[in-house]
Each structure stands twice: as C-alpha cells, then as structure tokens.
PDB file of N, CA and C in Angstrom:
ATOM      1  N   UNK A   1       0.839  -1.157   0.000  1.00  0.00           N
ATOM      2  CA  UNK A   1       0.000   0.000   0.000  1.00  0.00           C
ATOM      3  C   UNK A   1       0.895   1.234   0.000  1.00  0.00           C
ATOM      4  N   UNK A   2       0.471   2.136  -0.835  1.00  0.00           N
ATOM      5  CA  UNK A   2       1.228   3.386  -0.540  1.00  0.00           C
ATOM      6  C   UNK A   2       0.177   4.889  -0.460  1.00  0.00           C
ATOM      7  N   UNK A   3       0.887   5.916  -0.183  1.00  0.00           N
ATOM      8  CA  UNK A   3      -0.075   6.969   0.633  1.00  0.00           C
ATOM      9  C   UNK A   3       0.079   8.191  -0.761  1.00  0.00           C
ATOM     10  N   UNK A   4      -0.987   8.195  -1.491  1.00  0.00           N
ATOM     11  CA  UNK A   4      -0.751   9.506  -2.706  1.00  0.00           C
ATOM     12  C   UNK A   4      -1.208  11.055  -1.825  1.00  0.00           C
ATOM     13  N   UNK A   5      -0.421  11.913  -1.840  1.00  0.00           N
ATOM     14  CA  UNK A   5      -0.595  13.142  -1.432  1.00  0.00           C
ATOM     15  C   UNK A   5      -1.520  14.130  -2.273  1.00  0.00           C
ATOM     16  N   UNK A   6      -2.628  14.449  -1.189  1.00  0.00           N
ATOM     17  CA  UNK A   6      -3.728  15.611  -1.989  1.00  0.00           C
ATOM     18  C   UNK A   6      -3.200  16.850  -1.228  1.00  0.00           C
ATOM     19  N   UNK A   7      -2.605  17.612  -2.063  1.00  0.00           N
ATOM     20  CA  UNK A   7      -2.478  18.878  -1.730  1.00  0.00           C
ATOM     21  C   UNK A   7      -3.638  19.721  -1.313  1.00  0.00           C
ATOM     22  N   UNK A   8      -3.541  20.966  -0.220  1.00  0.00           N
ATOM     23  CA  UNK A   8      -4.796  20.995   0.980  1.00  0.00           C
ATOM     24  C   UNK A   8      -5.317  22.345  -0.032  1.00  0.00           C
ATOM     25  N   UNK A   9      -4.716  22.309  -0.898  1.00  0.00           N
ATOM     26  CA  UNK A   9      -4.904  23.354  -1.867  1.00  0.00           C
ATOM     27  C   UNK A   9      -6.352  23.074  -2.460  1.00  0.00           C
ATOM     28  N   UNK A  10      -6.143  22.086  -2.922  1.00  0.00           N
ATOM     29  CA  UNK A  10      -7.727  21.313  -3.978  1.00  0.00           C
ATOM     30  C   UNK A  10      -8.958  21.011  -2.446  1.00  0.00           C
ATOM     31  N   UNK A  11      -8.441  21.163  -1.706  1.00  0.00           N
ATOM     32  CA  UNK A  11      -9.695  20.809  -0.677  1.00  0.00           C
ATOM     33  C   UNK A  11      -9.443  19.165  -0.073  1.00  0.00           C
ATOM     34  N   UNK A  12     -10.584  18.604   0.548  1.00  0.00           N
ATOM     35  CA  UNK A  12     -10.572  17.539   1.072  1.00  0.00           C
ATOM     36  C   UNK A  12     -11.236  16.273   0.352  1.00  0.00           C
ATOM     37  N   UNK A  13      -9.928  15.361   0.091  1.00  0.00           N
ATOM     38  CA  UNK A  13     -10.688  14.136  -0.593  1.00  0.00           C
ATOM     39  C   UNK A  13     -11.473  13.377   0.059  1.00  0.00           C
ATOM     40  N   UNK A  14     -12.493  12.903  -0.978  1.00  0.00           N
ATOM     41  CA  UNK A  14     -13.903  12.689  -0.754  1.00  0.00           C
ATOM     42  C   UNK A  14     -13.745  10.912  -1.078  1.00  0.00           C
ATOM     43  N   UNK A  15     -13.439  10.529  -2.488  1.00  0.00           N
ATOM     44  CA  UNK A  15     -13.286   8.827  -2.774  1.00  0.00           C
ATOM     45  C   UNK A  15     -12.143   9.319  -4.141  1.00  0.00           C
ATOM     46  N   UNK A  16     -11.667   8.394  -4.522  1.00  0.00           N
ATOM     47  CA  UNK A  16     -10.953   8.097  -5.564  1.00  0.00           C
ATOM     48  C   UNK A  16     -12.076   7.465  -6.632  1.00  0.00           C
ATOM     49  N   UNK A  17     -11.939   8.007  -7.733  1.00  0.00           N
ATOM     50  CA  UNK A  17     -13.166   7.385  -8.498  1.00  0.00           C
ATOM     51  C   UNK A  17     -12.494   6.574  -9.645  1.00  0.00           C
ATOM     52  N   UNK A  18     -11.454   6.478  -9.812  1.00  0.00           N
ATOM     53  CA  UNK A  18     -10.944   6.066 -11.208  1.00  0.00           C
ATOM     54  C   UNK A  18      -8.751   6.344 -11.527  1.00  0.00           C
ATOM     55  N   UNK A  19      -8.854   5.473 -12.675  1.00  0.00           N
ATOM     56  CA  UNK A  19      -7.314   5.772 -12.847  1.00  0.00           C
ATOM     57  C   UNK A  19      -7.569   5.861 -14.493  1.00  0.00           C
ATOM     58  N   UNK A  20      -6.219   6.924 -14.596  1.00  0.00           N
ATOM     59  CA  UNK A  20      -6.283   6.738 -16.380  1.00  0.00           C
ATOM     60  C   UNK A  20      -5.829   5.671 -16.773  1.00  0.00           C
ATOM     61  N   UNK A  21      -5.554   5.680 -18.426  1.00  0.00           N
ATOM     62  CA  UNK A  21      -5.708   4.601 -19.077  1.00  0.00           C
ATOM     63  C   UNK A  21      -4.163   4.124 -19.031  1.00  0.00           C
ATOM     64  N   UNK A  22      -3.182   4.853 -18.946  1.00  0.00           N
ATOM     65  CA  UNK A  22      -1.640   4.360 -18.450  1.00  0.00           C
ATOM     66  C   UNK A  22      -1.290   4.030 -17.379  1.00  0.00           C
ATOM     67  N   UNK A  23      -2.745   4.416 -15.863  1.00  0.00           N
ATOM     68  CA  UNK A  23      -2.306   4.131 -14.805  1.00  0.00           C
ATOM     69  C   UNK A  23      -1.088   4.449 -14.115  1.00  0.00           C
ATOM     70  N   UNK A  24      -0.437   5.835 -14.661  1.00  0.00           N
ATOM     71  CA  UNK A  24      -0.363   6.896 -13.850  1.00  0.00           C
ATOM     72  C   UNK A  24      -0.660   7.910 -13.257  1.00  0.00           C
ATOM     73  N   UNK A  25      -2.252   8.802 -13.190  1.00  0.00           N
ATOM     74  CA  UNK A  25      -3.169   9.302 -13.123  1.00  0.00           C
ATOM     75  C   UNK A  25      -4.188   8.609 -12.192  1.00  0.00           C
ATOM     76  N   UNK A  26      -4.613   9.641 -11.095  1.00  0.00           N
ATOM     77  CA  UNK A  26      -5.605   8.983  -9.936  1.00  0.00           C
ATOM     78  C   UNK A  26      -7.053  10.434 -10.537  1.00  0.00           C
ATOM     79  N   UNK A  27      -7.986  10.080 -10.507  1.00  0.00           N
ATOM     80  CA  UNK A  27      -9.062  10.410 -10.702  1.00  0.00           C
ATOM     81  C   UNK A  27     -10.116  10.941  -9.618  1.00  0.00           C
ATOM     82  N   UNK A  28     -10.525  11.464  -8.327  1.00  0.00           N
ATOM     83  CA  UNK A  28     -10.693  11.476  -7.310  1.00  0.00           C
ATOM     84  C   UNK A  28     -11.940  13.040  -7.393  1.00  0.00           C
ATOM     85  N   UNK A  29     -12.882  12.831  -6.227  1.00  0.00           N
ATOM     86  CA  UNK A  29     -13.669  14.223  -6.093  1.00  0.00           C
ATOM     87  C   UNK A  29     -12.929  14.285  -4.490  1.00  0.00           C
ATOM     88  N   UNK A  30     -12.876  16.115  -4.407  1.00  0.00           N
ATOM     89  CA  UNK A  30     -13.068  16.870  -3.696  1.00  0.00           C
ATOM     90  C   UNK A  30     -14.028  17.868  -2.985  1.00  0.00           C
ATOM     91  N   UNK A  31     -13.625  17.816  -1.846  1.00  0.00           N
ATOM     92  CA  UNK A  31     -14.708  19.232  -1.536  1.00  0.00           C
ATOM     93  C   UNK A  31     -13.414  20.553  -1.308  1.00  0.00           C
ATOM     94  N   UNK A  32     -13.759  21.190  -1.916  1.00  0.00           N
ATOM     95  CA  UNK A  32     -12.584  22.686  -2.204  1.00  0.00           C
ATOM     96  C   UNK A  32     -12.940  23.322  -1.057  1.00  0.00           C
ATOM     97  N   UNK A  33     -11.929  24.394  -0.511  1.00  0.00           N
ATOM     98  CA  UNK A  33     -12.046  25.064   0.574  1.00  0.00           C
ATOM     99  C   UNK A  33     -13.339  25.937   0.632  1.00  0.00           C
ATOM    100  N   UNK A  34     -13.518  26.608  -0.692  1.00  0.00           N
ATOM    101  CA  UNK A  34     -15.196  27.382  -0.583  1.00  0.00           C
ATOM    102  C   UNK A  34     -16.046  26.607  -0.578  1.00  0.00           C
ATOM    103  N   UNK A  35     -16.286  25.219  -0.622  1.00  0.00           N
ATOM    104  CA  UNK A  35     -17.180  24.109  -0.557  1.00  0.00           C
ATOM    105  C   UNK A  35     -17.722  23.612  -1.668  1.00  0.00           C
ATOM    106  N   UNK A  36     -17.220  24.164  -3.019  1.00  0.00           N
ATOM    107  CA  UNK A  36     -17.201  23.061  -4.290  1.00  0.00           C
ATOM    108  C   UNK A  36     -17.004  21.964  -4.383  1.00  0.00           C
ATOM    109  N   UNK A  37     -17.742  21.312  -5.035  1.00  0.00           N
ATOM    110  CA  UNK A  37     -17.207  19.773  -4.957  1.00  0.00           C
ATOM    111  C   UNK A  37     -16.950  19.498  -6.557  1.00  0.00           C
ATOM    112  N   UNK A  38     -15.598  19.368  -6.615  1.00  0.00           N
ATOM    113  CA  UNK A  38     -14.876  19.434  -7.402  1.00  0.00           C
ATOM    114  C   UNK A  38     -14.295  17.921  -8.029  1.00  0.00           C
ATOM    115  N   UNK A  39     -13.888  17.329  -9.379  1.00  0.00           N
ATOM    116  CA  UNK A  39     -13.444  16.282  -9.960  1.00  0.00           C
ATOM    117  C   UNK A  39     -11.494  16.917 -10.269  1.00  0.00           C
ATOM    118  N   UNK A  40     -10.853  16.316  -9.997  1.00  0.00           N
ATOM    119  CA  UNK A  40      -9.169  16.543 -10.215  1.00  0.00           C
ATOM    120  C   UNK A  40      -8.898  15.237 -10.062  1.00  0.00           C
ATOM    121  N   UNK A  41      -7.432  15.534 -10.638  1.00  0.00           N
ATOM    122  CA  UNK A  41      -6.751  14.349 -11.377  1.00  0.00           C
ATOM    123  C   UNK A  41      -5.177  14.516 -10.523  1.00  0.00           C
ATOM    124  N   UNK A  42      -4.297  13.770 -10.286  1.00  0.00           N
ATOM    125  CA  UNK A  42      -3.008  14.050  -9.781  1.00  0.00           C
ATOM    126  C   UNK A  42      -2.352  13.023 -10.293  1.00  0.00           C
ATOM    127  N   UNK A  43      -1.016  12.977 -10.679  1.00  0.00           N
ATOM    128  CA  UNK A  43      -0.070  12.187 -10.593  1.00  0.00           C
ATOM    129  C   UNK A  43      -0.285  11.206  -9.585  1.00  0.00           C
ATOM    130  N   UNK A  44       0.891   9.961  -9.201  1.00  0.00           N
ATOM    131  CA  UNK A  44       0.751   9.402  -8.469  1.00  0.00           C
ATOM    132  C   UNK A  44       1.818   9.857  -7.389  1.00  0.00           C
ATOM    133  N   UNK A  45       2.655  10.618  -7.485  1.00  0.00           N
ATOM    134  CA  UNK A  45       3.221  10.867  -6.304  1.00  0.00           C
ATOM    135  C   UNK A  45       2.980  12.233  -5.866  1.00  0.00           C
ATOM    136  N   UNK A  46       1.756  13.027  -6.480  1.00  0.00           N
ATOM    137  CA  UNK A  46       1.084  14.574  -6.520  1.00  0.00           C
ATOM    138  C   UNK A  46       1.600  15.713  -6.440  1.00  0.00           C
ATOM    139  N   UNK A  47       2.559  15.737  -7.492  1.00  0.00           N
ATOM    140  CA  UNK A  47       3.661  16.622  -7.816  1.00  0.00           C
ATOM    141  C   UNK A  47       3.248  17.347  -9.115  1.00  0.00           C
ATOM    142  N   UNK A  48       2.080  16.922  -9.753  1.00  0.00           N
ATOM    143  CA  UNK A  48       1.472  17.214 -10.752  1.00  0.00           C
ATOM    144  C   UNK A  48      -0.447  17.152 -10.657  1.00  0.00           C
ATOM    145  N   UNK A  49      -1.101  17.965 -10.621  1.00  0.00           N
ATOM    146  CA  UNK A  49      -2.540  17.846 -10.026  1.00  0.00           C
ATOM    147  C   UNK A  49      -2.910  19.200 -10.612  1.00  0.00           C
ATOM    148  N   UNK A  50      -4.468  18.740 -11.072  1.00  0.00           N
ATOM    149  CA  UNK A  50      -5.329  19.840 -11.759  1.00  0.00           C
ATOM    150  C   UNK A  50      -6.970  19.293 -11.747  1.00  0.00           C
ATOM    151  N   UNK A  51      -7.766  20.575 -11.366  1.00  0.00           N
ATOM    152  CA  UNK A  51      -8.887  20.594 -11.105  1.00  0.00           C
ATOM    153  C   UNK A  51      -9.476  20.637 -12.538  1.00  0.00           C
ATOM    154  N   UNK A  52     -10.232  18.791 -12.766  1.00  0.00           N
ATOM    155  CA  UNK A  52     -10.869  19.035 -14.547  1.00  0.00           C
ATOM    156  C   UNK A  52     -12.209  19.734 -14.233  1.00  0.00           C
ATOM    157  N   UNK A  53     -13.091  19.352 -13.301  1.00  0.00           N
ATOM    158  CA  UNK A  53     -14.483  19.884 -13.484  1.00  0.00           C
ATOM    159  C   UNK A  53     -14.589  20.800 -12.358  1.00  0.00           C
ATOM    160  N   UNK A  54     -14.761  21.897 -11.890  1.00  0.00           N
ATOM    161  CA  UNK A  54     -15.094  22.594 -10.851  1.00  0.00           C
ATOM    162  C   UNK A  54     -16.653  22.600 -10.799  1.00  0.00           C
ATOM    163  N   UNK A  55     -17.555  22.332 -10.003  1.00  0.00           N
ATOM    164  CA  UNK A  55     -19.003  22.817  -9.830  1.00  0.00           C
ATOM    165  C   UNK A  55     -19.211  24.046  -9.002  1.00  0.00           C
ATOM    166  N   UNK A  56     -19.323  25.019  -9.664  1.00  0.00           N
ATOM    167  CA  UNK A  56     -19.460  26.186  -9.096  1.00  0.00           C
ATOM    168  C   UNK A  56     -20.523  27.055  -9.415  1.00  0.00           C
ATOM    169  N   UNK A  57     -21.252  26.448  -9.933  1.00  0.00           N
ATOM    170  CA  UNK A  57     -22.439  27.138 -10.388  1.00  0.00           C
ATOM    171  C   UNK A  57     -23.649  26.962  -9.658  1.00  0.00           C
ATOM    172  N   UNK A  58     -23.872  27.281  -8.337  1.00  0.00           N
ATOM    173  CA  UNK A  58     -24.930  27.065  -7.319  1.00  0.00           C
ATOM    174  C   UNK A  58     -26.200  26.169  -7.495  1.00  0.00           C
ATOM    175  N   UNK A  59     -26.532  26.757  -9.258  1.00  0.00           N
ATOM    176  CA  UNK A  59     -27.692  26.341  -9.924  1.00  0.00           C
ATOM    177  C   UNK A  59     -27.501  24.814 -10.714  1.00  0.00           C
ATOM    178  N   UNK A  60     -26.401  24.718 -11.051  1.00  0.00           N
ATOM    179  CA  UNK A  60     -26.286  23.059 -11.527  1.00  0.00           C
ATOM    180  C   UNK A  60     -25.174  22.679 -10.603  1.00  0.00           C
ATOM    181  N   UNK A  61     -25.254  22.204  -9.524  1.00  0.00           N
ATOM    182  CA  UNK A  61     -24.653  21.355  -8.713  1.00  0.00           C
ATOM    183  C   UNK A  61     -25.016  19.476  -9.429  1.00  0.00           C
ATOM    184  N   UNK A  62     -23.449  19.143  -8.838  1.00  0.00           N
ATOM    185  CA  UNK A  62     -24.354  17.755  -9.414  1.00  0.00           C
ATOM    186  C   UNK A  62     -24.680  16.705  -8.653  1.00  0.00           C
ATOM    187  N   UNK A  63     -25.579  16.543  -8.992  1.00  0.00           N
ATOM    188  CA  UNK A  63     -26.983  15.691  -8.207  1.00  0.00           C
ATOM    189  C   UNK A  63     -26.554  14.325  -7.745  1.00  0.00           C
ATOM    190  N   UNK A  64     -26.077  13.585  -8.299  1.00  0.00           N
ATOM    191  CA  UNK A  64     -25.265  12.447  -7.752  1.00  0.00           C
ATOM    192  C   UNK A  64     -23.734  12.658  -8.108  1.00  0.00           C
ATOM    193  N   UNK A  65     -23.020  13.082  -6.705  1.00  0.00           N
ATOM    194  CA  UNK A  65     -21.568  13.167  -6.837  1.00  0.00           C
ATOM    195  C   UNK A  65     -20.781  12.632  -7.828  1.00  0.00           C
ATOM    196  N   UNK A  66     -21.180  11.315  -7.703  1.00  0.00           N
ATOM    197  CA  UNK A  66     -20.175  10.229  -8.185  1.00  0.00           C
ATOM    198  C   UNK A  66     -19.795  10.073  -9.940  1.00  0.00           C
ATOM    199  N   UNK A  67     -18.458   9.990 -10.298  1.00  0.00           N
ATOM    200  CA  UNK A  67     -18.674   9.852 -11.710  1.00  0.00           C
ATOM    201  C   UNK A  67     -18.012   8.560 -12.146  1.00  0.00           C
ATOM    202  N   UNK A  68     -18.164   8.627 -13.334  1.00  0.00           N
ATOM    203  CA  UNK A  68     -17.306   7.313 -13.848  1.00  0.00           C
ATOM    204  C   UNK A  68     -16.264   7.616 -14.971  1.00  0.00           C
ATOM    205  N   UNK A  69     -15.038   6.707 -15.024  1.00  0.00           N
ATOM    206  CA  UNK A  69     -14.177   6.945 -15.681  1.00  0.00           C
ATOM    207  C   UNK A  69     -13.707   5.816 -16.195  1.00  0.00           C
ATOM    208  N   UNK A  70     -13.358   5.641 -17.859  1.00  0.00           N
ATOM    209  CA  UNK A  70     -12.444   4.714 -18.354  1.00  0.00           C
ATOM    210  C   UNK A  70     -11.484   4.927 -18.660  1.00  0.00           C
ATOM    211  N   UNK A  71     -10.788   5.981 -18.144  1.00  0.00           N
ATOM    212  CA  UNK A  71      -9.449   6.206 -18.264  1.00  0.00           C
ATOM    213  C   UNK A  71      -9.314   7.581 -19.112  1.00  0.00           C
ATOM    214  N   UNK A  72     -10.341   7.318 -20.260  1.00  0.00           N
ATOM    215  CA  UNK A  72     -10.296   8.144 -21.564  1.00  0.00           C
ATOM    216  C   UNK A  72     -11.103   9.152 -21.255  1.00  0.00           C
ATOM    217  N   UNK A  73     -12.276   8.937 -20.579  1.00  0.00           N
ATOM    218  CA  UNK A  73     -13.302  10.217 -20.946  1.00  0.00           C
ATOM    219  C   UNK A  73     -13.818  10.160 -19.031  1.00  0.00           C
ATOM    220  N   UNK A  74     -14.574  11.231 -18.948  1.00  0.00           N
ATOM    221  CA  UNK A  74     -15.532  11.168 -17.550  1.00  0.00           C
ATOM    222  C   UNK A  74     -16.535  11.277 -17.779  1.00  0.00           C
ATOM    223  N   UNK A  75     -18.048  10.703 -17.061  1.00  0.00           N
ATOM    224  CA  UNK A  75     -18.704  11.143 -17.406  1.00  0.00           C
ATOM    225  C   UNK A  75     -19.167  11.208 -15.893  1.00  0.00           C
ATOM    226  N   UNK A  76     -20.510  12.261 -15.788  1.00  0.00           N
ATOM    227  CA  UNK A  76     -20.899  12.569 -14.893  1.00  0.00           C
ATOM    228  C   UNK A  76     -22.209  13.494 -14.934  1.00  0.00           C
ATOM    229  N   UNK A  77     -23.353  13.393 -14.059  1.00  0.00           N
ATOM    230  CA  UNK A  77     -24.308  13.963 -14.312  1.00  0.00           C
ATOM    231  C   UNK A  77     -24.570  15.349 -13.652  1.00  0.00           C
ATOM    232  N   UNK A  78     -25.627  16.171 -13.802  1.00  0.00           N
ATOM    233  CA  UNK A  78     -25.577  17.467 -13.372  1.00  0.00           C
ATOM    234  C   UNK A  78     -26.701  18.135 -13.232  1.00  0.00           C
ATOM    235  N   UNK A  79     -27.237  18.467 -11.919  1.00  0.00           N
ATOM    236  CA  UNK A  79     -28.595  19.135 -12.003  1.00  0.00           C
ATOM    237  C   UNK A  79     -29.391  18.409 -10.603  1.00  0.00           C
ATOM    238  N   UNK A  80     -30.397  18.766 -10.944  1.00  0.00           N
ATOM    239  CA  UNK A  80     -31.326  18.414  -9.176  1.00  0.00           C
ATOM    240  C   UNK A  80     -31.951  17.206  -9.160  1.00  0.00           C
ATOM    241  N   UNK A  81     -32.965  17.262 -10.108  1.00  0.00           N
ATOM    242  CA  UNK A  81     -33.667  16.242 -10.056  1.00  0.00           C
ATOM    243  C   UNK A  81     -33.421  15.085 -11.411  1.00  0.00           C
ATOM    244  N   UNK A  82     -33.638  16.368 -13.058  1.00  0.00           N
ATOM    245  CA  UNK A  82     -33.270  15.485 -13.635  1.00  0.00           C
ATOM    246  C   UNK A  82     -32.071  16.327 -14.522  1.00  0.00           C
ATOM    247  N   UNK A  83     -31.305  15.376 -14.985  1.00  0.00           N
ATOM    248  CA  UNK A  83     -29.813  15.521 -15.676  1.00  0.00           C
ATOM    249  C   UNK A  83     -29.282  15.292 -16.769  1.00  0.00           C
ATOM    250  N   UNK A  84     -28.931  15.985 -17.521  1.00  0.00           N
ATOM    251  CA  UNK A  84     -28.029  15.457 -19.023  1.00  0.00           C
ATOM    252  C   UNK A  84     -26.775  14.701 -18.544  1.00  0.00           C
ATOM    253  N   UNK A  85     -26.432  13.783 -19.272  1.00  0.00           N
ATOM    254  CA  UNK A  85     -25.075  13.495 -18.496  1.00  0.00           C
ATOM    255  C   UNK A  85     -23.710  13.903 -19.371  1.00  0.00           C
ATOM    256  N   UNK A  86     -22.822  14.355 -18.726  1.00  0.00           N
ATOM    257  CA  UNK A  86     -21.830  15.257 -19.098  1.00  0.00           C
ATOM    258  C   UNK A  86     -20.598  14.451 -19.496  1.00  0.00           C
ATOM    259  N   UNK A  87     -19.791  14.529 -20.310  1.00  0.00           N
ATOM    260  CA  UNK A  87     -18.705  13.638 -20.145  1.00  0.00           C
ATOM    261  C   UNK A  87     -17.831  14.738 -21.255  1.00  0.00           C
ATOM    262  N   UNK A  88     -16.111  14.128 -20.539  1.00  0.00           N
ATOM    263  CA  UNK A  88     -15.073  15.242 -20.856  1.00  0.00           C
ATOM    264  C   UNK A  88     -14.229  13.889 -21.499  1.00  0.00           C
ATOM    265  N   UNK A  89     -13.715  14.810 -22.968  1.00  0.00           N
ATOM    266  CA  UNK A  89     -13.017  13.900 -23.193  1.00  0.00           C
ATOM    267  C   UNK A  89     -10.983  14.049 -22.294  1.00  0.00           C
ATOM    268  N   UNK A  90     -10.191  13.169 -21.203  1.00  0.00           N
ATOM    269  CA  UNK A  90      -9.304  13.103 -20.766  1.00  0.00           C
ATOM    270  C   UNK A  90      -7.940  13.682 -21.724  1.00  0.00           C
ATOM    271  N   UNK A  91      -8.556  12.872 -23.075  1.00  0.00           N
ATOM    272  CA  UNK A  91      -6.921  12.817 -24.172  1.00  0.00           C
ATOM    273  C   UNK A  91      -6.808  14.011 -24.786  1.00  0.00           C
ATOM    274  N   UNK A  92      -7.398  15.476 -24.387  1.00  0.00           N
ATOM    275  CA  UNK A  92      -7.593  15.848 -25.133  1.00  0.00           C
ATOM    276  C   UNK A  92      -7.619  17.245 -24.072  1.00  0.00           C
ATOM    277  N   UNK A  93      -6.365  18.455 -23.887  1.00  0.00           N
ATOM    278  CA  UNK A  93      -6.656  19.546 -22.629  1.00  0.00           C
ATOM    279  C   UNK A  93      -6.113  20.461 -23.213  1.00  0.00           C
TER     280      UNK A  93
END
C-alpha cells in the first residue's frame, strides 16, 4: 500500500473514483475550501494535479456526486432532479 498526497490546496478528498488509461493518473472528487465539490486528477506521487471539473455554479450542482471513468473520458451527471449526463473527453486539454 502506498499513501498519494492531496495537496490541501484542492480541498478535502472525498473517494478516488478512477485511474487513467496508463495508470499513472488517480481520478478522485473533492470538496474545495469554498465548498465546491470538485473532480481533479493528480499524478501518483502529486507533484502534478489539476482541477478538470469545478461545480461552481450554485444552480447546476451535481446531483449524484459520483462519476465514472475509463481512463479516456468522464462522465458525470448534473442538475437536481433530472440531468443530461456530461462527459469530458481526458486525451484531449
């Protein structure tokens, strides 16, 4: 087992949701210090880390946290009750 470092910068990790497709890349939501709950990505020894989805828009928060990842793309839904579902392509920033 080893211990990947979340910088206190991105906020407090929430679950690890996924790894990219080379499996150097951890996939993970946050809650950010203003209380966004945020999707970022880090290296594995977190020397490299960036916030892909920020939810900051009061009005589309997303409705079930959780997303899914195949390495390549995310997808994830957005809204209250009902939701389009959103997906980012990874290979591609």
């Amino acid at each position: 087992m080893r211990t990947i470092p979340v910088p206190s910068s991105l906020g407090q990790l929430v679950a690890i949701e996924g790894w990219s497709a080379d499996g150097k890349k951890l996939y993970f939501r946050v809650i950010a210090p203003n209380g966004d709950r945020n999707i970022v990505e880090s290296s594995l020894d977190g020397s490299q880390t960036a916030t892909l989805v920020r939810f900051d828009d009061r009005d589309k928060l997303p409705f079930n946290p959780f997303f899914s990842t195949d390495g390549k793309t995310i997808y994830f839904t957005l809204g209250r009750h009902e939701a389009d579902i959103w997906m980012m392509d990874l290979t591609k920033k």
